[in-house]
N, C-alpha and C. Protein backbone atom coordinates (compact mmCIF):
# COMPACT_ATOMS: atom_id res chain seq x y z
N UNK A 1 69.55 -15.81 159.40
CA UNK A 1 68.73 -14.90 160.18
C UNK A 1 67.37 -14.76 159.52
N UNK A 2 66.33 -14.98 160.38
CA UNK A 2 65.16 -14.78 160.15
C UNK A 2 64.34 -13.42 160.20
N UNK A 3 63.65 -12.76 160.30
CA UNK A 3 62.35 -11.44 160.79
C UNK A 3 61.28 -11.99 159.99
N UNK A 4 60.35 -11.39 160.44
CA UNK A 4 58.92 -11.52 159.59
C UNK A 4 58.42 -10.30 160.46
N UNK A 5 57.78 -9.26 160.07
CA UNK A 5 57.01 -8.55 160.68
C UNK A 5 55.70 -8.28 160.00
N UNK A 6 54.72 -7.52 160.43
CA UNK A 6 53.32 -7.63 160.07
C UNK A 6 53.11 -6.20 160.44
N UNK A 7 53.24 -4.98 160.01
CA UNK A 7 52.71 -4.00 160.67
C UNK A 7 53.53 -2.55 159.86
N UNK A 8 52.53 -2.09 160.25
CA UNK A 8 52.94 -0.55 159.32
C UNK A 8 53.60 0.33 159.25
N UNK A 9 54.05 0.60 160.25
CA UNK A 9 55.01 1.46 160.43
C UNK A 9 56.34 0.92 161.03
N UNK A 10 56.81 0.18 160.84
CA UNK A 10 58.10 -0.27 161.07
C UNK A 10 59.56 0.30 160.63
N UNK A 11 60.57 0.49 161.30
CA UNK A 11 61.42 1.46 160.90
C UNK A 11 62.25 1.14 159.49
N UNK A 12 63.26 2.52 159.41
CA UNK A 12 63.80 1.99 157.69
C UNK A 12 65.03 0.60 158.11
N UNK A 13 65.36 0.50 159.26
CA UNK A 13 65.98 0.20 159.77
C UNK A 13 66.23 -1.08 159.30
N UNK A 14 65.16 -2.04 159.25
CA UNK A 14 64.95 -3.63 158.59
C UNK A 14 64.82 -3.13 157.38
N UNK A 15 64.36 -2.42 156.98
CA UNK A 15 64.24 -2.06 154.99
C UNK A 15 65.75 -2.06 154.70
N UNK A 16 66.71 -1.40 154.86
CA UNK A 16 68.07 -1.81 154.79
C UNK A 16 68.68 -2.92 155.48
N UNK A 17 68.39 -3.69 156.59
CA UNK A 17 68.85 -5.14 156.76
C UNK A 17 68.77 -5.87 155.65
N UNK A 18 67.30 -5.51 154.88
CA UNK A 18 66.66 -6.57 154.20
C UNK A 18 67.20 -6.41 152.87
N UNK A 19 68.50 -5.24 152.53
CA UNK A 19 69.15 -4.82 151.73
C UNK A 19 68.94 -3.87 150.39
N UNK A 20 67.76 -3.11 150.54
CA UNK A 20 67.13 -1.59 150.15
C UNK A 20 67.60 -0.62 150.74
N UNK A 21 68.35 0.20 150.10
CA UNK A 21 69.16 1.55 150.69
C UNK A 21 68.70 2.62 149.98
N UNK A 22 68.81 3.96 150.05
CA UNK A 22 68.77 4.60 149.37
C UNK A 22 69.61 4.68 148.00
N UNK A 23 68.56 5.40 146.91
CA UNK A 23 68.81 5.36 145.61
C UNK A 23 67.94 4.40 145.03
N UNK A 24 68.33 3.86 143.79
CA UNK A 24 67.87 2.44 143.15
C UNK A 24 68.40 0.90 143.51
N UNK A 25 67.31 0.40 144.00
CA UNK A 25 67.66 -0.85 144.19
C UNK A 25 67.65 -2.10 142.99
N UNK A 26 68.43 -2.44 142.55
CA UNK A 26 67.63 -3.61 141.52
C UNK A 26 67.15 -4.90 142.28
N UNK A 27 66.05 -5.22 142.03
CA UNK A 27 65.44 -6.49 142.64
C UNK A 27 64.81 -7.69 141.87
N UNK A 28 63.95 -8.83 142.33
CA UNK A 28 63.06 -9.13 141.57
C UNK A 28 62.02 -8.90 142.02
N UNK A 29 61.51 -8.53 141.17
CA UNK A 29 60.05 -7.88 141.95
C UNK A 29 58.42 -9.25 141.42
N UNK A 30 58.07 -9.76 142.37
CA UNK A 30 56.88 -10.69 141.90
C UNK A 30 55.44 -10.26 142.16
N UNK A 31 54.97 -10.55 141.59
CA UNK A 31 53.42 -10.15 141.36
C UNK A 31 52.17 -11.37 141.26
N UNK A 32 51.14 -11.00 141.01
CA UNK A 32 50.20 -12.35 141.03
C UNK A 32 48.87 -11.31 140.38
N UNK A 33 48.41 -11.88 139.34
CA UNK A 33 47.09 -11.13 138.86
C UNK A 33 45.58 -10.91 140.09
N UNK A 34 44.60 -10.46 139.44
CA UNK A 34 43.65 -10.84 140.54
C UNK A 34 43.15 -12.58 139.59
N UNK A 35 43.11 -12.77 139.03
CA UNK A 35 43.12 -14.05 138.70
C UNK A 35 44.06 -14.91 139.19
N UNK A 36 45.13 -14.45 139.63
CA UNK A 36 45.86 -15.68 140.65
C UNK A 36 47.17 -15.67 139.88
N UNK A 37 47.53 -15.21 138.19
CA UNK A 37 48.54 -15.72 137.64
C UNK A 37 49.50 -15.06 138.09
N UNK A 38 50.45 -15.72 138.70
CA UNK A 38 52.04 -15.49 138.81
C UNK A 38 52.97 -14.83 138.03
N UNK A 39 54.19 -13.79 138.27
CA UNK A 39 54.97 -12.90 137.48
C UNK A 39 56.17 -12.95 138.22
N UNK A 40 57.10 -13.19 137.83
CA UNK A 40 58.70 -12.08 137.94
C UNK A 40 59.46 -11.41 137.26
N UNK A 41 59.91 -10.48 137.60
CA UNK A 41 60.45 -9.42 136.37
C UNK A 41 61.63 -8.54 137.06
N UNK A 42 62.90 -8.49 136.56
CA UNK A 42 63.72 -7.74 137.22
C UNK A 42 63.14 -6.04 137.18
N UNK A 43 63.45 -5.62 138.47
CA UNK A 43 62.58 -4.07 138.55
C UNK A 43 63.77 -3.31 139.42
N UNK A 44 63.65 -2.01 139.76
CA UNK A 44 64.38 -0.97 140.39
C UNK A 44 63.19 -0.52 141.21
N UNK A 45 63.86 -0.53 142.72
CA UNK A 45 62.69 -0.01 143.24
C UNK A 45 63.74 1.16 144.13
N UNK A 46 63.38 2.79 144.09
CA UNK A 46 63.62 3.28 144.08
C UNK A 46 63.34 4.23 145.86
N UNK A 47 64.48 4.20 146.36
CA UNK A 47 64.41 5.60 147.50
C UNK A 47 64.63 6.37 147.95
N UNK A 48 64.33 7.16 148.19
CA UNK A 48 64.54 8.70 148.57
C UNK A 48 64.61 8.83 149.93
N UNK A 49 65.50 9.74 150.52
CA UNK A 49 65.59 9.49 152.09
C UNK A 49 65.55 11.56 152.38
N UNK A 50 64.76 12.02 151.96
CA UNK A 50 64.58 13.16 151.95
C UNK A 50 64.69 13.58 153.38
N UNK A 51 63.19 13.65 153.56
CA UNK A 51 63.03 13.35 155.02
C UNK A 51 62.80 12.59 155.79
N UNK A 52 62.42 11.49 155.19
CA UNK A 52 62.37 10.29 155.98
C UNK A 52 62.01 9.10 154.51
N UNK A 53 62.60 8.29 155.02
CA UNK A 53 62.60 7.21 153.30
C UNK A 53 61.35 6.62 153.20
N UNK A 54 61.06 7.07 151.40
CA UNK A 54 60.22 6.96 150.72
C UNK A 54 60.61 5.84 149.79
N UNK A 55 59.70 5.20 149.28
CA UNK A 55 59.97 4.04 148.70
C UNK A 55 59.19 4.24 146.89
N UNK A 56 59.38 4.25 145.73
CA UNK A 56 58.90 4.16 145.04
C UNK A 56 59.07 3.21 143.37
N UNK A 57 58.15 3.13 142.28
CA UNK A 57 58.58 1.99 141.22
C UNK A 57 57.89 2.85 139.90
N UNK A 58 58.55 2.32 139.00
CA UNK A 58 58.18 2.98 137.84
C UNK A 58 57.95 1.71 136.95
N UNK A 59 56.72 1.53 136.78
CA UNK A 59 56.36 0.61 135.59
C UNK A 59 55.66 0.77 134.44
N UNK A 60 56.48 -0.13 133.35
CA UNK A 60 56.49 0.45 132.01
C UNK A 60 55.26 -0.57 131.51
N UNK A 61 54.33 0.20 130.47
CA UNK A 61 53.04 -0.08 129.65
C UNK A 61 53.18 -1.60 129.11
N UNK A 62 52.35 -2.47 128.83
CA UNK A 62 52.40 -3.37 128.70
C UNK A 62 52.87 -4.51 128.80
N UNK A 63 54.01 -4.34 130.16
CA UNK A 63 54.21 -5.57 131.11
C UNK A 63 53.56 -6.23 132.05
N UNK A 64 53.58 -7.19 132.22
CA UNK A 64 52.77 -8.14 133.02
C UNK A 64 52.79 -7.78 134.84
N UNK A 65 53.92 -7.05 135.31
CA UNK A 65 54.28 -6.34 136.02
C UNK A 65 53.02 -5.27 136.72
N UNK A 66 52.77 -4.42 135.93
CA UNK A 66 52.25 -3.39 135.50
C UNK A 66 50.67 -3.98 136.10
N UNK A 67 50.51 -4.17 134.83
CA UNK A 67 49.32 -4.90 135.10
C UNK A 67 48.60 -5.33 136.19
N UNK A 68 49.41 -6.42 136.79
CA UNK A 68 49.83 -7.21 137.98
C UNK A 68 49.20 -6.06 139.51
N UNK A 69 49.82 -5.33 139.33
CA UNK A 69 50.15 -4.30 140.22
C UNK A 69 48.96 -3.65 140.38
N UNK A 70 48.49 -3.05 139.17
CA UNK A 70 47.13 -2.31 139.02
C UNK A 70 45.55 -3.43 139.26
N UNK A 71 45.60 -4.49 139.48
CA UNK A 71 45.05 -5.59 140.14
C UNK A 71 44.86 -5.60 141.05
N UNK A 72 46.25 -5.84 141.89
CA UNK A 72 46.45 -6.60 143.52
C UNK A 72 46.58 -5.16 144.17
N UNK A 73 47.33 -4.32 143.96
CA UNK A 73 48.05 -3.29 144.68
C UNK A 73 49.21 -3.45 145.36
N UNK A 74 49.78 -4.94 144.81
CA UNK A 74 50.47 -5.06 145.82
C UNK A 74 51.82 -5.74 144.67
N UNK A 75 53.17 -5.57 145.81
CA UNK A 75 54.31 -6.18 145.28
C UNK A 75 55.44 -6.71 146.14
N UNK A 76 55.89 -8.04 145.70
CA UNK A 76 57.13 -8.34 146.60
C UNK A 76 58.55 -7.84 146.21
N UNK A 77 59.36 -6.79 146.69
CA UNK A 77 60.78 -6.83 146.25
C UNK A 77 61.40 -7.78 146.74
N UNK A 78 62.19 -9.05 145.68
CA UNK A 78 63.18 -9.90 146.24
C UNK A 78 64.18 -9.97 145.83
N UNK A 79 65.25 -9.66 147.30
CA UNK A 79 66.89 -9.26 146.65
C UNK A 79 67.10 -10.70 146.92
N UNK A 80 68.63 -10.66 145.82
CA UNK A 80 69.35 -11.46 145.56
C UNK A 80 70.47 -10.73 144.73
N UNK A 81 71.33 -11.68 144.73
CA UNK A 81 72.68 -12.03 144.34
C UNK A 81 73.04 -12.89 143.23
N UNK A 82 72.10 -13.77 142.58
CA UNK A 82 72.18 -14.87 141.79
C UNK A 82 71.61 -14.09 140.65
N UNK A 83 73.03 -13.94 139.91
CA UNK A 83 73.00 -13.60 138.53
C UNK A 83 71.88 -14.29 137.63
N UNK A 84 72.30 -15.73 137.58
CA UNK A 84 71.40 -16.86 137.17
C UNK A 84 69.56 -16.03 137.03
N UNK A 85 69.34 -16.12 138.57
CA UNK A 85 67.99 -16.11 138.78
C UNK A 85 67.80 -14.61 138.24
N UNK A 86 68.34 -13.77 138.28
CA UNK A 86 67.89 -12.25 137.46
C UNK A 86 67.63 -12.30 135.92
N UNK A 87 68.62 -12.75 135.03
CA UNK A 87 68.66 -13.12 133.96
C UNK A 87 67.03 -14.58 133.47
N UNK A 88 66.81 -15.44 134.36
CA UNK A 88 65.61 -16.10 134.19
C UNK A 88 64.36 -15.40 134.68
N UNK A 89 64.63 -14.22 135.50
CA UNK A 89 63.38 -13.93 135.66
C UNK A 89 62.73 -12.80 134.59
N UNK A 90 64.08 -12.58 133.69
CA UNK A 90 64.37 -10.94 132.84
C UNK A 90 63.50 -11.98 131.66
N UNK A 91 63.80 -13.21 131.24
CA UNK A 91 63.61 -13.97 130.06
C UNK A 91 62.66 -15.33 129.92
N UNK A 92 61.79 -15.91 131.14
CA UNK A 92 61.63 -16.99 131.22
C UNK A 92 59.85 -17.02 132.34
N UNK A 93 59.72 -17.57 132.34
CA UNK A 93 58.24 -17.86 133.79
C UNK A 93 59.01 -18.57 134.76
N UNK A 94 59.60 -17.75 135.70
CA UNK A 94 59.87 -18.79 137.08
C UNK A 94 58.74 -19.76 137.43
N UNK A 95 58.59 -20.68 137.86
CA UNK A 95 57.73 -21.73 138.09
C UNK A 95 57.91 -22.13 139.81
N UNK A 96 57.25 -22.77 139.81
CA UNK A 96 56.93 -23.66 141.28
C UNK A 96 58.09 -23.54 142.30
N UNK A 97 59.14 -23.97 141.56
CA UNK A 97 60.54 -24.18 141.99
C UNK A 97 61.15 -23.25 142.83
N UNK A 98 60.55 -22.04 142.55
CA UNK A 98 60.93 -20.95 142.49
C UNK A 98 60.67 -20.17 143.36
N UNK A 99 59.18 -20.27 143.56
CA UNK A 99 57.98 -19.42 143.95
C UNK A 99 57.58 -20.56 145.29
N UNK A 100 57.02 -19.26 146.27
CA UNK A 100 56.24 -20.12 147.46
C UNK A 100 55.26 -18.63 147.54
N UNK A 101 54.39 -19.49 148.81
CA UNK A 101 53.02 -17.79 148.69
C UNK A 101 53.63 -17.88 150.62
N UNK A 102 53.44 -16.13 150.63
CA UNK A 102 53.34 -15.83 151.67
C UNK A 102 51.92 -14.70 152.30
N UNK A 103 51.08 -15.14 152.64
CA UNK A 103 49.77 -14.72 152.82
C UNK A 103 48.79 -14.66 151.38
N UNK A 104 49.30 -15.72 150.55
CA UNK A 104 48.53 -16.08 149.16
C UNK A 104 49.68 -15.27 148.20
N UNK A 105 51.10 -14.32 148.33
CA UNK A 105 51.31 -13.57 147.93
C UNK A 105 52.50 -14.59 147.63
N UNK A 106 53.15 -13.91 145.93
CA UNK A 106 53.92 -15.19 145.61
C UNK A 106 55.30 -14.26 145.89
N UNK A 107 56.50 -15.15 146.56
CA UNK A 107 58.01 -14.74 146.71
C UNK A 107 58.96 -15.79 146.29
N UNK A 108 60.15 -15.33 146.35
CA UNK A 108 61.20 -16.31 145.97
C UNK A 108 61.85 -17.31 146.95
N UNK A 109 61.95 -18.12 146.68
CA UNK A 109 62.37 -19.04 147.43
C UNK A 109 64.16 -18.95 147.96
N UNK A 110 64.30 -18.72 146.68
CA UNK A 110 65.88 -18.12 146.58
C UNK A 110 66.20 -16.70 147.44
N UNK A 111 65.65 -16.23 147.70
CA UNK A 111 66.35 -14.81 147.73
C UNK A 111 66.78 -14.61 149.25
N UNK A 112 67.53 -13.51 149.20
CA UNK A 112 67.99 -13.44 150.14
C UNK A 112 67.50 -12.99 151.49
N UNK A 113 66.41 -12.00 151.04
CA UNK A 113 65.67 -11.61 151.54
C UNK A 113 64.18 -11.16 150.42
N UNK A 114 63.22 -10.79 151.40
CA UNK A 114 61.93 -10.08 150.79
C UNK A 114 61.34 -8.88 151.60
N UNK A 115 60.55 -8.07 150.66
CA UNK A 115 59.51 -7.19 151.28
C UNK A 115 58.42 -7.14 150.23
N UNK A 116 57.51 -7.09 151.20
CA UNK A 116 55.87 -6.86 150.63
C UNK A 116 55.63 -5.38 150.62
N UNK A 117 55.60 -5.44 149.86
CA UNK A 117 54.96 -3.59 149.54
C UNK A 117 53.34 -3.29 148.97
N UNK A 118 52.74 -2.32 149.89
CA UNK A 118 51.36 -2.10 149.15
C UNK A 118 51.87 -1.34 147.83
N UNK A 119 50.45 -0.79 147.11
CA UNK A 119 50.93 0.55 146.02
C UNK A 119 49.90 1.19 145.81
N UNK A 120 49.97 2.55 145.99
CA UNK A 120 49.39 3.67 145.43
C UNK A 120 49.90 4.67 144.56
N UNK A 121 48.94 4.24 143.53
CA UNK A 121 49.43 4.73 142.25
C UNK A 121 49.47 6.22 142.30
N UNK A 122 50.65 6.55 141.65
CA UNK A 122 50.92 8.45 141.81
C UNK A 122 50.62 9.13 140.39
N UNK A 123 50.99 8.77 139.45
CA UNK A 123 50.92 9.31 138.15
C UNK A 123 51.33 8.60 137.25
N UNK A 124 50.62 8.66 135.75
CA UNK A 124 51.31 7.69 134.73
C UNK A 124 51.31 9.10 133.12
N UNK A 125 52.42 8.32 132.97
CA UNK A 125 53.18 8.90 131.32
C UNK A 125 52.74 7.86 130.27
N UNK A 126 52.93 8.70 129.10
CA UNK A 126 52.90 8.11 127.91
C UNK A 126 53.19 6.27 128.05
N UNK A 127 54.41 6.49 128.49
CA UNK A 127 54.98 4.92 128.78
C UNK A 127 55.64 3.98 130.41
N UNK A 128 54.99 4.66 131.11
CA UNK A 128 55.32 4.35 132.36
C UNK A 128 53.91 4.65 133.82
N UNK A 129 53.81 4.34 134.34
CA UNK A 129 53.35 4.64 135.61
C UNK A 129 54.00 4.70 136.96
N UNK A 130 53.64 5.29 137.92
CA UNK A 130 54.56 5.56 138.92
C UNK A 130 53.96 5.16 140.41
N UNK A 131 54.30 4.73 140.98
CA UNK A 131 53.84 4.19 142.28
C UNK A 131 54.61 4.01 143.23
N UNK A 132 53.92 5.01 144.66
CA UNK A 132 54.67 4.72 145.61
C UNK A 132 54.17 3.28 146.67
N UNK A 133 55.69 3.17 147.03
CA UNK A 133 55.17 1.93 148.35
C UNK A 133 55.36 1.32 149.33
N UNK A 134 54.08 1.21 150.16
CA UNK A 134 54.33 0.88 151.75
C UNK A 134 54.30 -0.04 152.14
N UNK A 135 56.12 -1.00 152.98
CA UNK A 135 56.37 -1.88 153.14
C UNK A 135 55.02 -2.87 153.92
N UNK A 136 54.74 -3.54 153.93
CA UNK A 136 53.79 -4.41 155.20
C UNK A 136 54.27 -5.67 155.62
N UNK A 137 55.82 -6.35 155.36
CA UNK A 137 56.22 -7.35 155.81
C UNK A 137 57.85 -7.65 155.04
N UNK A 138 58.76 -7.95 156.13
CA UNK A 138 59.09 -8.04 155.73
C UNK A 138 60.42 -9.47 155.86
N UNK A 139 60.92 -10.57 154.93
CA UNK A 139 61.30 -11.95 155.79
C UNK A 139 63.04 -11.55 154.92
N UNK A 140 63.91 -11.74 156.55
CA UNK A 140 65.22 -11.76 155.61
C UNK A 140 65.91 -13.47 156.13
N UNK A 141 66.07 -13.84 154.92
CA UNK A 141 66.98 -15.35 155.43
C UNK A 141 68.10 -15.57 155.55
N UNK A 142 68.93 -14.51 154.59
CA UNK A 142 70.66 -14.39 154.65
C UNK A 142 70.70 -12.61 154.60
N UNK A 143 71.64 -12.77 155.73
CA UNK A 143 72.20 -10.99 155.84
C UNK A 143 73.62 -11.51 156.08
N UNK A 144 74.46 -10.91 155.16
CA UNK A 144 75.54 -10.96 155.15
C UNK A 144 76.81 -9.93 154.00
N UNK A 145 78.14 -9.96 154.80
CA UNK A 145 78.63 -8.71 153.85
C UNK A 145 79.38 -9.60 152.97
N UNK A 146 79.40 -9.19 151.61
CA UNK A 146 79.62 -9.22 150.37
C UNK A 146 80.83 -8.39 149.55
N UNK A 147 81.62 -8.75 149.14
CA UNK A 147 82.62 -7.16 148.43
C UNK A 147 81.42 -7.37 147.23
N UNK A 148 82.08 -6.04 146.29
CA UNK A 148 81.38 -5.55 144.98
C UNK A 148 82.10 -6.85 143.93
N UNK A 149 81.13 -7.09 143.33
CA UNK A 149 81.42 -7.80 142.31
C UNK A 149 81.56 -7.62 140.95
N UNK A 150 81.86 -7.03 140.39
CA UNK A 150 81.89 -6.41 138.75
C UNK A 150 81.42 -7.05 137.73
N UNK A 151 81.85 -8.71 137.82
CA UNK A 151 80.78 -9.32 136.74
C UNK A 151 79.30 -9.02 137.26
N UNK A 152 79.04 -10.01 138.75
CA UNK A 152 77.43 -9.54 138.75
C UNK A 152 76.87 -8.38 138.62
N UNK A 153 77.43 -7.22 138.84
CA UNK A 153 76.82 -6.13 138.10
C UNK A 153 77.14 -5.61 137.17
N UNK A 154 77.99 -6.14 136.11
CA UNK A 154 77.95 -6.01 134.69
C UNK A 154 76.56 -6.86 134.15
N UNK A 155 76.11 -7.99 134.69
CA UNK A 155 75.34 -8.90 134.18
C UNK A 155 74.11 -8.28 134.91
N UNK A 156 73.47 -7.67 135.86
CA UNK A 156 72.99 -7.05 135.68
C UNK A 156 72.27 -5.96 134.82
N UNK A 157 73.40 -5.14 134.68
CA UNK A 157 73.17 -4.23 133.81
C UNK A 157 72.95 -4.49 132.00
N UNK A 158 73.46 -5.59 131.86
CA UNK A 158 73.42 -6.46 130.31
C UNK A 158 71.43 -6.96 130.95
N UNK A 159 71.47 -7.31 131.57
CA UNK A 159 69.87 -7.71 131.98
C UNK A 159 69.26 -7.04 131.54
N UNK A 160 69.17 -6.05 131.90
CA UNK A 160 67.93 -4.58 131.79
C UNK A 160 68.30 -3.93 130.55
N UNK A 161 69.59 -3.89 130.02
CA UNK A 161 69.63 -2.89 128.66
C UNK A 161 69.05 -4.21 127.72
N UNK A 162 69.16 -6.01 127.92
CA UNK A 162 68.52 -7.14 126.74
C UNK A 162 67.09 -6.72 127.19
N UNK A 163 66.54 -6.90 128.04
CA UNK A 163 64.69 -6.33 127.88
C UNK A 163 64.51 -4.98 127.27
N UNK A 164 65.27 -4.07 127.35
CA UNK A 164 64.61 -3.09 126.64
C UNK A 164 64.87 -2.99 125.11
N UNK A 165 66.13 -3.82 124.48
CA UNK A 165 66.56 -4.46 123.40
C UNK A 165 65.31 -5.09 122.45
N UNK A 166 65.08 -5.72 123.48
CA UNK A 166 63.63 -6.90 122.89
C UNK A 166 62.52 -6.06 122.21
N UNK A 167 62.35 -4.43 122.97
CA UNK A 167 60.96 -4.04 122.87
C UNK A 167 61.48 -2.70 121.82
N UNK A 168 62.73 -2.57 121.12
CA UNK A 168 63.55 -1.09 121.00
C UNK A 168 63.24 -1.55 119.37
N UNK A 169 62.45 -0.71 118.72
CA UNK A 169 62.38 -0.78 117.19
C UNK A 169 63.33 -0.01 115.95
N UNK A 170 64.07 0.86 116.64
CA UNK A 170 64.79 1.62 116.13
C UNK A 170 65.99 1.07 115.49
N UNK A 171 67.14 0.74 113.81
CA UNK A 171 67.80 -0.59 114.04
C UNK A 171 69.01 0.48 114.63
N UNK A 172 69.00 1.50 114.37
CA UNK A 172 70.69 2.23 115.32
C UNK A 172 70.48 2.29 116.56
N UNK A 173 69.42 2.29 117.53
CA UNK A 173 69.35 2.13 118.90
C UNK A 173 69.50 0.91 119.12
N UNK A 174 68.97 -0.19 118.19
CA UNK A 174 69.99 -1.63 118.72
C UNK A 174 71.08 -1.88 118.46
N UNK A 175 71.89 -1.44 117.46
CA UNK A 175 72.84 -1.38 117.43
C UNK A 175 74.12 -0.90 118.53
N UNK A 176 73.42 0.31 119.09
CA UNK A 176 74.52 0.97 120.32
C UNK A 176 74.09 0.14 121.59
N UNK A 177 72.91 -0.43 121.85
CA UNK A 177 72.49 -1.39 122.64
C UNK A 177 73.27 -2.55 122.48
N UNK A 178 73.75 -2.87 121.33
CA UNK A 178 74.99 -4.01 121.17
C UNK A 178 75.98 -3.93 121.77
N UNK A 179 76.71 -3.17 120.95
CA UNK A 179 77.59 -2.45 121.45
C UNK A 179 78.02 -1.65 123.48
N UNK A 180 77.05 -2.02 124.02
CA UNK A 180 76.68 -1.29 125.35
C UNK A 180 76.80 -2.94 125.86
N UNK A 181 75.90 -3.36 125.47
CA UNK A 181 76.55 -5.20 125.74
C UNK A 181 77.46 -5.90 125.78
N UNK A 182 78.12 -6.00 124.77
CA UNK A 182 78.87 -6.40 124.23
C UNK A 182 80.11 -5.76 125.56
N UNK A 183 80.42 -4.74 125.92
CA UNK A 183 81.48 -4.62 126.76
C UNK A 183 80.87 -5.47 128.36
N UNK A 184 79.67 -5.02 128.76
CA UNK A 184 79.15 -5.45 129.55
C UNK A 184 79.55 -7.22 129.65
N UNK A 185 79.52 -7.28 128.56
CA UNK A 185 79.90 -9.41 128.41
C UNK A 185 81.45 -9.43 128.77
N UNK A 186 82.30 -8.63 127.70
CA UNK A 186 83.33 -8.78 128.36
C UNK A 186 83.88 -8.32 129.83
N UNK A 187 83.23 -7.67 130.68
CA UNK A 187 83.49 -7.88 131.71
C UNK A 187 82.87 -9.10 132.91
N UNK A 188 81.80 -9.67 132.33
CA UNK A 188 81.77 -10.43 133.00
C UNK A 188 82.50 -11.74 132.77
N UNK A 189 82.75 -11.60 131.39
CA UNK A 189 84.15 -13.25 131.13
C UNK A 189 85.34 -12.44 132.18
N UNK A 190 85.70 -11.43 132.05
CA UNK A 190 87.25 -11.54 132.93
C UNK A 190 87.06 -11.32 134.38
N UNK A 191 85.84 -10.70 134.55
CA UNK A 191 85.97 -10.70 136.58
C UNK A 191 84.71 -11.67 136.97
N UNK A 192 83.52 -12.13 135.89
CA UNK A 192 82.71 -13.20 137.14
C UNK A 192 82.88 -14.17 137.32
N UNK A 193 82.31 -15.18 138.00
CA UNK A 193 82.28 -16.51 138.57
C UNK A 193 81.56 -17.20 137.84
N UNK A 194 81.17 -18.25 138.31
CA UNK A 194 80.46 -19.68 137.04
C UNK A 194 79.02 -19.06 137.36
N UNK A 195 78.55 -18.07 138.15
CA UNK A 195 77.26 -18.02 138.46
C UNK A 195 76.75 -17.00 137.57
N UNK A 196 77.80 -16.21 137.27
CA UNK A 196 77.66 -14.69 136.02
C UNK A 196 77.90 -14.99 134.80
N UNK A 197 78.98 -16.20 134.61
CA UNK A 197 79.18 -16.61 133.09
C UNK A 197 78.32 -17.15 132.91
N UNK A 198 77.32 -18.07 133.74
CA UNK A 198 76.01 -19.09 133.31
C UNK A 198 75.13 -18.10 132.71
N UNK A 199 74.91 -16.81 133.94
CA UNK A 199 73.65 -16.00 133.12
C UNK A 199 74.47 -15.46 131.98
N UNK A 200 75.22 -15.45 131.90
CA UNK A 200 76.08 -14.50 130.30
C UNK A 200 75.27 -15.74 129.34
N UNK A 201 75.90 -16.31 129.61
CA UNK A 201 75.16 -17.79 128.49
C UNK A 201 73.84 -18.05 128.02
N UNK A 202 73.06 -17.75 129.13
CA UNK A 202 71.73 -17.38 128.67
C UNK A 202 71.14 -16.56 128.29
N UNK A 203 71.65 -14.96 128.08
CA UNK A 203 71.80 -13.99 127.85
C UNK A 203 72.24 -13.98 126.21
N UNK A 204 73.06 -14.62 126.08
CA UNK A 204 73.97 -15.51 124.61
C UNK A 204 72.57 -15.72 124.13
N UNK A 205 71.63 -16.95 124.52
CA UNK A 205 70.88 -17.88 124.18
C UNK A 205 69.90 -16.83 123.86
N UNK A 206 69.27 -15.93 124.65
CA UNK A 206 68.05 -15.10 123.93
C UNK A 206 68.25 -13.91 123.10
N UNK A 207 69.62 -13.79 123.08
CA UNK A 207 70.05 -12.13 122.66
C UNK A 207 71.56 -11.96 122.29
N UNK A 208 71.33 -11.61 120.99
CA UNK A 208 72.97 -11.04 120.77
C UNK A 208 73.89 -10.36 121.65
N UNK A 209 74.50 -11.02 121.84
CA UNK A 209 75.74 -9.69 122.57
C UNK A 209 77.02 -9.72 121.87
N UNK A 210 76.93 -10.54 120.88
CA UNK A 210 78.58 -10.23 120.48
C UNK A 210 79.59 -11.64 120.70
């Protein structure tokens, strides 16, 4: 299944086809400098369905992300399912392979779906900034139901606690960060598939887990 839409006010209706629900979503989120350079980075993009769903992102100081964002104004959320590709985008430069432009704007080739989001920046902290954002397009290629998977979102969650690992100077906060891994691994050896043990492996390759 295909959509593409172009226009602003479109209901939440395709924002959840396109598999954004309320709460936190984890995605990959891609970016492009105003110089043109290319980014992916696993992100949470966050919603609130108060009174009517709000979309928002919290990005942390000196990521390329960040940056990115405060440039263009702009961002693609791209869901997926492929452990693999979360874990390479958490650790690596997706490349060509990867990436196609949709109105000069770079997305995944892989994913299951996308949305283009503008951003207006709301407030920034010590170590974060906050930005809300308004969908302007959005392309889904696979909609389909799924059960819960426990490795892929154990490997997930091993994703996001190894990046903040990388940047954590404290040695007893890496330590319980091990340890927080380290179970996270063993669940993905006993419930994932070759697609969650691959990213476990690479996960292995940049970062202790045990």
């Amino acid at each position: 299944m295909l959509i593409i839409l172009m226009m602003e006010g479109f209901t939440t209706m395709y924002i959840k086809e396109a598999g954004i629900d309320e709460g936190i979503s984890e995605v990959i989120v891609t970016t492009k400098s105003g110089a043109g350079e290319l980014n992916a980075a696993p992100i949470g993009i966050i919603t609130t369905t108060n009174d009517e769903n709000k979309h928002f992102v919290k990005l942390y100081e000196g990521t390329k992300t960040l940056s990115n964002v405060m440039e263009t104004n702009k961002l693609a959320a791209n869901v997926s399912d492929d452990a693999v590709l979360f874990v390479k985008a958490a650790f690596e430069n997706l490349n060509e392979t990867h990436l196609s432009l949709f109105s000069g704007f770079p997305v995944l080739n892989e994913a299951n779906s996308w949305i283009l989001f503008k951003s207006a920046f709301i407030e920034k902290s010590v170590e974060s900034s906050f930005f809300q954002l308004t969908p302007i397009a959005v392309k889904i290629n696979q909609k389909e139901v799924k059960a819960i998977k426990r490795g892929l979102n154990a490997v997930i969650e091993a994703a996001i606690l190894a990046t903040r690992y990388a940047m954590a100077e404290d040695k007893r906060e890496k330590e319980d960060m091990e340890k927080i891994m380290k179970l996270y691994a063993d669940i993905v050896e006993k419930c994932g598939g070759h697609r969650e043990k691959e990213a476990l492996k690479i996960l292995h390759e940049r970062i202790y887990i045990g």
